[in-house]
C-alpha atoms as a PDB file:
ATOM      1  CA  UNK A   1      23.607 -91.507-224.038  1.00  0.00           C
ATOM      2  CA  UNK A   2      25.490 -89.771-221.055  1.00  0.00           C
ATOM      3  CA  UNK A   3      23.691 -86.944-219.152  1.00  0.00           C
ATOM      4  CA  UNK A   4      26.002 -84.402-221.286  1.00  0.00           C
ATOM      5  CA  UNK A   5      24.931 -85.577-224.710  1.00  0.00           C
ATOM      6  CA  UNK A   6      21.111 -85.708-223.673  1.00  0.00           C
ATOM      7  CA  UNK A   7      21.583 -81.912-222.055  1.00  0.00           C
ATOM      8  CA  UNK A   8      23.363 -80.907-225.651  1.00  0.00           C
ATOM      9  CA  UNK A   9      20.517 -82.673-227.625  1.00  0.00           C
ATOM     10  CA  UNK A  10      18.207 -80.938-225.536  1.00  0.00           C
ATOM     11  CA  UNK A  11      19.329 -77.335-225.615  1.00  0.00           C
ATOM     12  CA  UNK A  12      20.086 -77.996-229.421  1.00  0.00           C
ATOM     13  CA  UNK A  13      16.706 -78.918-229.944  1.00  0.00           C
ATOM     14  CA  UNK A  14      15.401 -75.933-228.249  1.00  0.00           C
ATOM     15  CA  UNK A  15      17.750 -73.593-229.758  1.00  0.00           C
ATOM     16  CA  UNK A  16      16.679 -74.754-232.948  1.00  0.00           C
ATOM     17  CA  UNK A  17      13.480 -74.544-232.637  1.00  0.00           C
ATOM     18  CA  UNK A  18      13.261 -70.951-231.230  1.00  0.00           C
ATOM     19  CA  UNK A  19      15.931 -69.921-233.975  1.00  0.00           C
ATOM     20  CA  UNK A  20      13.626 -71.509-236.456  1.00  0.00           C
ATOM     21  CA  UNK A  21      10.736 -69.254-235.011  1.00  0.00           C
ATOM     22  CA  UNK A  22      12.872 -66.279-235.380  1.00  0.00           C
ATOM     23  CA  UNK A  23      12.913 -66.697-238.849  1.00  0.00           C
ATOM     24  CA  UNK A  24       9.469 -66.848-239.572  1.00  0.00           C
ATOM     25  CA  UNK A  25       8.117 -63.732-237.658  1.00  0.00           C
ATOM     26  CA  UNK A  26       4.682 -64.026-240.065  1.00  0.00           C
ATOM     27  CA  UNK A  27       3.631 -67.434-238.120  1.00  0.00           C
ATOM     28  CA  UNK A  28       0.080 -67.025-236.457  1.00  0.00           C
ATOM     29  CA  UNK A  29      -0.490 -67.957-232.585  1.00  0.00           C
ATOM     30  CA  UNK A  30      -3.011 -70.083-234.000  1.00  0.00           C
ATOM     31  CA  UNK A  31       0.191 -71.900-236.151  1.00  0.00           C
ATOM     32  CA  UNK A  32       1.808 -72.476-233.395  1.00  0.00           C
ATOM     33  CA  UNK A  33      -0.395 -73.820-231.614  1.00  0.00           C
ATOM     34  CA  UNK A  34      -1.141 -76.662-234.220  1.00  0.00           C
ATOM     35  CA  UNK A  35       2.586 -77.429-234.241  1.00  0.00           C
ATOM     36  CA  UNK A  36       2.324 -77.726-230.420  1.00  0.00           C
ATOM     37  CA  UNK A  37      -0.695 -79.998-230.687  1.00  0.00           C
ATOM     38  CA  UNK A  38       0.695 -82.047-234.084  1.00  0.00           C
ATOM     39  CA  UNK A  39       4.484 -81.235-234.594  1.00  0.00           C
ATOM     40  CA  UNK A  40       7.433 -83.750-234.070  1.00  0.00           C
ATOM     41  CA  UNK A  41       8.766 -80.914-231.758  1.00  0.00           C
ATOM     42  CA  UNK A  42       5.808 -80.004-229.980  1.00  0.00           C
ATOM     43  CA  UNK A  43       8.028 -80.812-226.338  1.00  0.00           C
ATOM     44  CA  UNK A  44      10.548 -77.663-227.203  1.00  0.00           C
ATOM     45  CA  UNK A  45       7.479 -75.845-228.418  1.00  0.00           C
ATOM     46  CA  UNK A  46       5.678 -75.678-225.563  1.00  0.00           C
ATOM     47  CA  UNK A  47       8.906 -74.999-223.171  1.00  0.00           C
ATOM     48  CA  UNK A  48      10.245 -71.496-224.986  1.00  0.00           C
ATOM     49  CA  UNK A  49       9.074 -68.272-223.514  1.00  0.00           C
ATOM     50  CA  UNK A  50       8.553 -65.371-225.092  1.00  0.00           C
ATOM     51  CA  UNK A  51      12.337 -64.317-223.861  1.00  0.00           C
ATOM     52  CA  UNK A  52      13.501 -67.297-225.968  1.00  0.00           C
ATOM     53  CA  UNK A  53      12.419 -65.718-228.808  1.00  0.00           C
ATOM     54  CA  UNK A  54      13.540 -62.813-228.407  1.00  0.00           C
ATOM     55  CA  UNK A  55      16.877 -63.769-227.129  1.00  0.00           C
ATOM     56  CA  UNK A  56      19.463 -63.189-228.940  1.00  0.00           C
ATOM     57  CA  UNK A  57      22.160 -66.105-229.001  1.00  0.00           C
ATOM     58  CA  UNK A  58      25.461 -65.419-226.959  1.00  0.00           C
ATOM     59  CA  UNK A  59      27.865 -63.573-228.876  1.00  0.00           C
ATOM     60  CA  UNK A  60      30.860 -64.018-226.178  1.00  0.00           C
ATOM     61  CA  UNK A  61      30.780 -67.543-226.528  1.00  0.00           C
ATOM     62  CA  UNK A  62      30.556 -70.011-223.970  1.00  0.00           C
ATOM     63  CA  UNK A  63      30.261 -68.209-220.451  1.00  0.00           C
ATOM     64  CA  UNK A  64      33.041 -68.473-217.988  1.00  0.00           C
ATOM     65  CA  UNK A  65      34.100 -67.113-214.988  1.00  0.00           C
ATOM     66  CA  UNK A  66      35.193 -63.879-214.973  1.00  0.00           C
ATOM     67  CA  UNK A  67      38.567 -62.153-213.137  1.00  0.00           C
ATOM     68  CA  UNK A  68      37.133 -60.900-209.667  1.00  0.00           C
ATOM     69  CA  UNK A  69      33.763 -62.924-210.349  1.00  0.00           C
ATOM     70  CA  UNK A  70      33.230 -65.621-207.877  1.00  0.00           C
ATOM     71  CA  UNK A  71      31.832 -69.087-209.331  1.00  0.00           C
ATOM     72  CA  UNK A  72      28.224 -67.777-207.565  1.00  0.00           C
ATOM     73  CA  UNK A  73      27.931 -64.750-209.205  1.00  0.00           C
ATOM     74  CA  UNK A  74      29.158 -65.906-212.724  1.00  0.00           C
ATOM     75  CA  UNK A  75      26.383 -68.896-212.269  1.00  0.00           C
ATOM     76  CA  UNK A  76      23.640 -66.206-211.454  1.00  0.00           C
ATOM     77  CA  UNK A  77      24.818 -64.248-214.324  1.00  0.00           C
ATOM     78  CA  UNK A  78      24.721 -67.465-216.898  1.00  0.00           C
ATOM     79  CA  UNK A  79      20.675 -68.035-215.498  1.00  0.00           C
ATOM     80  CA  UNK A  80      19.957 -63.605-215.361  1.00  0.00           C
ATOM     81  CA  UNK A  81      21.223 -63.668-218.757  1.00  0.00           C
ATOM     82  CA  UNK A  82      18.825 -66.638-219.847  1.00  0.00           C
ATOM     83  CA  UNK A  83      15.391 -66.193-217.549  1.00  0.00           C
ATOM     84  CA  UNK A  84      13.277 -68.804-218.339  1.00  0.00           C
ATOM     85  CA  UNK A  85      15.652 -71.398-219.571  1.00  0.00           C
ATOM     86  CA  UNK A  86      15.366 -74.622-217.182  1.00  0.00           C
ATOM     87  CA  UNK A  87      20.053 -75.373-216.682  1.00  0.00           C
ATOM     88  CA  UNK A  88      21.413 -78.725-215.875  1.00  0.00           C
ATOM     89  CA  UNK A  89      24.436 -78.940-213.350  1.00  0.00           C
ATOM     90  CA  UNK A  90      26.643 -80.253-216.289  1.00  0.00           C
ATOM     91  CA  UNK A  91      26.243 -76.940-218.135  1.00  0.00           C
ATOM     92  CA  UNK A  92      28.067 -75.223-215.090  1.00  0.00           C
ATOM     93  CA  UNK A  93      30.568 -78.625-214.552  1.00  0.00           C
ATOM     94  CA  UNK A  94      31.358 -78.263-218.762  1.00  0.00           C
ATOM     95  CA  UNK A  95      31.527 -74.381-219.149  1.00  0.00           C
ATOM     96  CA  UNK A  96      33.628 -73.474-215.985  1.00  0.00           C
ATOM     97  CA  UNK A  97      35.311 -76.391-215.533  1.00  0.00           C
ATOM     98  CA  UNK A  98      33.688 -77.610-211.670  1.00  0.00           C
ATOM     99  CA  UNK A  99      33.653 -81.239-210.301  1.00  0.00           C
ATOM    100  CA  UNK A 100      30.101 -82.454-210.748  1.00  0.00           C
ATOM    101  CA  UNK A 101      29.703 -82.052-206.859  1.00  0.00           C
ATOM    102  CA  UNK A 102      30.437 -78.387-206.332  1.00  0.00           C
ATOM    103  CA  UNK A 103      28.320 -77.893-209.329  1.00  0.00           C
ATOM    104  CA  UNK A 104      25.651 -79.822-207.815  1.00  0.00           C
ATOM    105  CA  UNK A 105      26.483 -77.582-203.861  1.00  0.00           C
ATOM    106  CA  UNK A 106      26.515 -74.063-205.420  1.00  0.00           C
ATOM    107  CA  UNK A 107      22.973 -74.793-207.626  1.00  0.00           C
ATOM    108  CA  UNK A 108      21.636 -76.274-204.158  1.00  0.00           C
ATOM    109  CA  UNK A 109      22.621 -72.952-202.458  1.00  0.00           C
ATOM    110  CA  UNK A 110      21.638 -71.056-204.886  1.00  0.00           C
ATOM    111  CA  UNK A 111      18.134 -72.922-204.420  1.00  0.00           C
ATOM    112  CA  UNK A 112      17.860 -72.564-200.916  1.00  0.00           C
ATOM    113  CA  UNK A 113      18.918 -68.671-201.061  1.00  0.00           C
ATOM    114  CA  UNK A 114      15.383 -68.546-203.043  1.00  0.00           C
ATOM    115  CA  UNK A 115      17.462 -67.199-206.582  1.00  0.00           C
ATOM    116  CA  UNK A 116      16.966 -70.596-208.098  1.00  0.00           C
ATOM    117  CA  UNK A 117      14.347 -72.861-208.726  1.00  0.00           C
ATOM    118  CA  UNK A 118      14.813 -76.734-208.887  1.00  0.00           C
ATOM    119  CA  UNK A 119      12.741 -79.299-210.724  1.00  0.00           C
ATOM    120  CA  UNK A 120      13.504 -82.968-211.642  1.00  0.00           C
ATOM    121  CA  UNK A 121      15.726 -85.470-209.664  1.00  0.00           C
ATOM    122  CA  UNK A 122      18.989 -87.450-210.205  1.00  0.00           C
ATOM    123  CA  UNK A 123      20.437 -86.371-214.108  1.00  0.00           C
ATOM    124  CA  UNK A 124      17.050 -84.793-215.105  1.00  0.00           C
ATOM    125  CA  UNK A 125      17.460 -82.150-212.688  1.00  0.00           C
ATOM    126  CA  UNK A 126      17.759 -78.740-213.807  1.00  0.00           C
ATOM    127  CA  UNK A 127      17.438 -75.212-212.345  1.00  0.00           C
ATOM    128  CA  UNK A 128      16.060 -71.925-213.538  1.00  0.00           C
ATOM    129  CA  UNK A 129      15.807 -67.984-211.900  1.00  0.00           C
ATOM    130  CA  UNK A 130      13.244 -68.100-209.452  1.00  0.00           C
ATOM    131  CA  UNK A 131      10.262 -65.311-211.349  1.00  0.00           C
ATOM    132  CA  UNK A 132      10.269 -61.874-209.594  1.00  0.00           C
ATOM    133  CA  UNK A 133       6.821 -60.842-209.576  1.00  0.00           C
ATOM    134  CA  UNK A 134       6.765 -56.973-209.217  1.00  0.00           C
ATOM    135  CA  UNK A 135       3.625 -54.993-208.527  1.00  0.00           C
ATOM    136  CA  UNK A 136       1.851 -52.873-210.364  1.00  0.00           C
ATOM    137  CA  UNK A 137       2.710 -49.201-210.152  1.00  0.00           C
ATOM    138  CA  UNK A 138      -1.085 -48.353-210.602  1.00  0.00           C
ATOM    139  CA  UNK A 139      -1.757 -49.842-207.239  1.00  0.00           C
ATOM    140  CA  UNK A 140      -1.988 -47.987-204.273  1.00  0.00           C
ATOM    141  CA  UNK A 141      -2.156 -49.047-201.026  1.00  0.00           C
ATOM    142  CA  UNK A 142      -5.141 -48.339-198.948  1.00  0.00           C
ATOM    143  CA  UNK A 143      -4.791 -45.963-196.580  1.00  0.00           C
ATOM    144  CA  UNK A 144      -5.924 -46.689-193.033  1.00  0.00           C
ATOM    145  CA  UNK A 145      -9.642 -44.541-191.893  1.00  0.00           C
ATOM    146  CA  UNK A 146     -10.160 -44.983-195.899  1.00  0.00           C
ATOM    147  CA  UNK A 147     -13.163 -47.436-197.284  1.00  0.00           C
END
């Protein structure tokens, strides 16, 4: 298969599954979990989030690049718009129309600005949004000359 059918598969799969879940709002954690241990798609089970689920899909369609938008910020918007969800390069080559390579640049700058994380190597790679952990508003900082 070429790396765009296995990505399609892929995010099929997942879609499916997490659509599928949607449906049945009645399922028990305890369920789940015995389709994650037993199920024939046990993989896409255990990578949805919680956002996945409650995602709703994309009513706009496929996302493109937008008048004004560069190709940076309409990537960043694709992977705000889907935290969580693990991207290949081909995604952003397919859906606005890049060369593999400056797919493949802007993802890797993306990386190293810290918005992006990378896993995987060669077609298997794929990229998410870096988590933003934020801190509790309960916590406050000790003061100095206080114990």
């Amino acid at each position: 298969m070429t790396e765009l059918a296995i990505t399609l598969a892929t995010e099929a799969r997942r879609a499916g599954v997490a659509a599928a879940l949607r449906r049945h709002p009645r399922l028990t954690l305890e369920s789940v979990a015995d389709l994650l241990r037993e199920g024939p798609y046990a993989d896409e089970l255990a990578s949805l989030t919680v956002a996945d689920l409650r995602r709703a899909p994309l009513p706009e369609g496929p996302p493109r690049v937008r008048a004004g938008e560069t190709v940076e910020d309409a990537v960043m918007r694709v992977f705000r718009s889907r935290p969580g969800v693990w991207m290949a390069s081909s995604f952003f080559v397919r859906n606005f129309e890049l060369r593999r390579w400056t797919a493949q640049q802007i993802l890797g700058d993306l990386v190293e600005d810290g918005l992006l994380e990378r896993r995987g190597v060669t077609s298997a790679t794929r990229y998410r949004l870096v988590h933003v952990h934020t801190l509790d508003s309960r916590v406050v900082p000790k003061r100095e000359g206080c114990s």
